[in-house]
Protein backbone atom coordinates (compact mmCIF):
# COMPACT_ATOMS: atom_id res chain seq x y z
CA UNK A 1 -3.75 -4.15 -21.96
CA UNK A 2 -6.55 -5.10 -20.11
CA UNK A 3 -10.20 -5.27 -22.19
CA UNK A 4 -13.75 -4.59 -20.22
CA UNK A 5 -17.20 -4.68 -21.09
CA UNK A 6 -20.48 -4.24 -19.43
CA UNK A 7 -24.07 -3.35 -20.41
CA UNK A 8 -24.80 0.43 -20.00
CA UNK A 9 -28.35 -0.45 -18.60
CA UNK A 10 -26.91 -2.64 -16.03
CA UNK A 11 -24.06 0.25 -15.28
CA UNK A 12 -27.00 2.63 -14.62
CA UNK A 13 -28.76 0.50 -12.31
CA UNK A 14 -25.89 -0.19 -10.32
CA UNK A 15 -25.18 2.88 -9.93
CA UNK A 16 -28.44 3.66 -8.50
CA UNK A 17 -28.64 0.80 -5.94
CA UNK A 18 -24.86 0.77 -5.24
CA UNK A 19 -23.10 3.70 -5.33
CA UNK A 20 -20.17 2.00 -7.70
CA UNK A 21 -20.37 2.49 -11.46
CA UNK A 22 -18.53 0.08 -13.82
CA UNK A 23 -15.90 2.68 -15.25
CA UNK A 24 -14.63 3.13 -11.80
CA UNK A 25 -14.99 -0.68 -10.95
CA UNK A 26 -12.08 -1.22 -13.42
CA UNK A 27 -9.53 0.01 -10.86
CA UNK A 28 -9.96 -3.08 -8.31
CA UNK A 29 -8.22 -5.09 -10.91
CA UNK A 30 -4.65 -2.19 -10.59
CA UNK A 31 -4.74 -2.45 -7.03
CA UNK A 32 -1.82 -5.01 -6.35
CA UNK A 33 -3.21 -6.49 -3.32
CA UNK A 34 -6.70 -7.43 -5.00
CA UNK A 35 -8.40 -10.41 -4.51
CA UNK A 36 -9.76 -12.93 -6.90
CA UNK A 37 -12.55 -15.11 -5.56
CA UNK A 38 -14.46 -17.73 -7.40
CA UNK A 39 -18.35 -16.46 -7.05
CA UNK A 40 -20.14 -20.01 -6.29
CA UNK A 41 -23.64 -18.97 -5.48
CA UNK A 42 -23.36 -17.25 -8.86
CA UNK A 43 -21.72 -19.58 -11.23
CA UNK A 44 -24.58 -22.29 -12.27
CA UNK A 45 -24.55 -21.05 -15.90
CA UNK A 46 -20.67 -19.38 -16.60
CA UNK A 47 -17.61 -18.99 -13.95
CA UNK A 48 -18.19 -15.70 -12.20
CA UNK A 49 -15.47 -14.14 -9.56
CA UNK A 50 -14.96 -11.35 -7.42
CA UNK A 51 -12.11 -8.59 -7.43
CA UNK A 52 -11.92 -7.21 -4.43
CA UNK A 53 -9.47 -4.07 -4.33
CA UNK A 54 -9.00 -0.62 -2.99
CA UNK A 55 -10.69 2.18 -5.25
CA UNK A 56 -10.96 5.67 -3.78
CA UNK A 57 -11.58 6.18 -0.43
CA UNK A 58 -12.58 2.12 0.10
CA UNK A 59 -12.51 -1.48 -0.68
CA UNK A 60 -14.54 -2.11 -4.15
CA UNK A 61 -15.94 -5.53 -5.05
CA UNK A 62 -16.42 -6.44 -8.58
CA UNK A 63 -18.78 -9.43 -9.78
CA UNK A 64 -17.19 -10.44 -13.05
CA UNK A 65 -17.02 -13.26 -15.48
CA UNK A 66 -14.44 -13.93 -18.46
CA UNK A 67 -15.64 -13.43 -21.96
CA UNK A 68 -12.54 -14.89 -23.87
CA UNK A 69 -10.08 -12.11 -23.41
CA UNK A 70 -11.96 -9.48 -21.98
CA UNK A 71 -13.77 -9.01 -18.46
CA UNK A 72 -16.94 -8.33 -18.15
CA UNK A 73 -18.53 -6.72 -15.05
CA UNK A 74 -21.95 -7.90 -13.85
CA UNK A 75 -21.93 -5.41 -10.68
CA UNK A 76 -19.62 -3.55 -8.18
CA UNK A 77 -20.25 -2.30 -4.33
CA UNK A 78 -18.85 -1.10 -1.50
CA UNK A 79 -19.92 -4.27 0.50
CA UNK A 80 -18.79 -5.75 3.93
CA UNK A 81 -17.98 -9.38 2.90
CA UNK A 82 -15.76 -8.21 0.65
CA UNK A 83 -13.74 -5.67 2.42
CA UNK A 84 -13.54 -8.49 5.20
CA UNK A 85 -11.89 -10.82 2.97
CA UNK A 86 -9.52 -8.00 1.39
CA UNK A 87 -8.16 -7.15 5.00
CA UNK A 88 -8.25 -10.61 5.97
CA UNK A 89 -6.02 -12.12 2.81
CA UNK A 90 -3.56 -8.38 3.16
CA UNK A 91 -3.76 -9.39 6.95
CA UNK A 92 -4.85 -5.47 7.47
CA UNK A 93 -6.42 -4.77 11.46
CA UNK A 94 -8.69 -1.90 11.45
C-alpha cells in the first residue's frame, strides 16, 4: 500500500490558491494512465516529479518528491501544462 505525507499548513494554503487539497491529490497516482514527470525547475535541492492523472471531473497535477518509501506532496492544481501533457502522452483530442 501506498504511504503519503504532506504538511497540513501547506494543504491549507493550497487549497486556498488552488482549488486541489492533498487528500484528494492522492488519486492521480490510481488513475492508470497517469503521468510521471521529473520536475527540473524544482529539483536543485531533492528530486521532485509530477503525477499528472484524472481526479473528479479533471486532470490533477501533483508536485511530489520521494521520502524513502512514502510520497510526499508539495502541491496539486488543476493546471494547463499538465492536462496538455496527460492528453498528449494518452494521445486524447479534445
Amino acid at each position: 500500500m501506498t504511504r503519503f505525507e504532506w504538511d497540513a499548513e501547506k494543504d491549507r494554503l493550497n487549497q486556498r490558491k488552488h482549488g486541489a487539497g492533498f487528500l484528494l491529490a492522492r488519486y492521480a497516482f490510481a488513475d492508470p494512465r497517469r503521468v510521471i514527470a521529473e520536475d527540473v525547475a524544482h529539483s536543485s535541492e531533492e528530486e521532485r516529479f509530477f503525477c499528472i492523472g484524472w481526479v473528479g471531473d479533471g486532470i490533477l497535477t501533483v508536485r511530489f518528491t520521494y521520502r524513502g518509501e512514502v510520497i510526499r506532496i508539495i502541491g496539486a492544481g488543476y493546471w494547463r501544462k499538465g492536462k496538455q501533457l496527460y492528453e498528449e502522452r494518452n494521445r486524447i483530442h479534445g
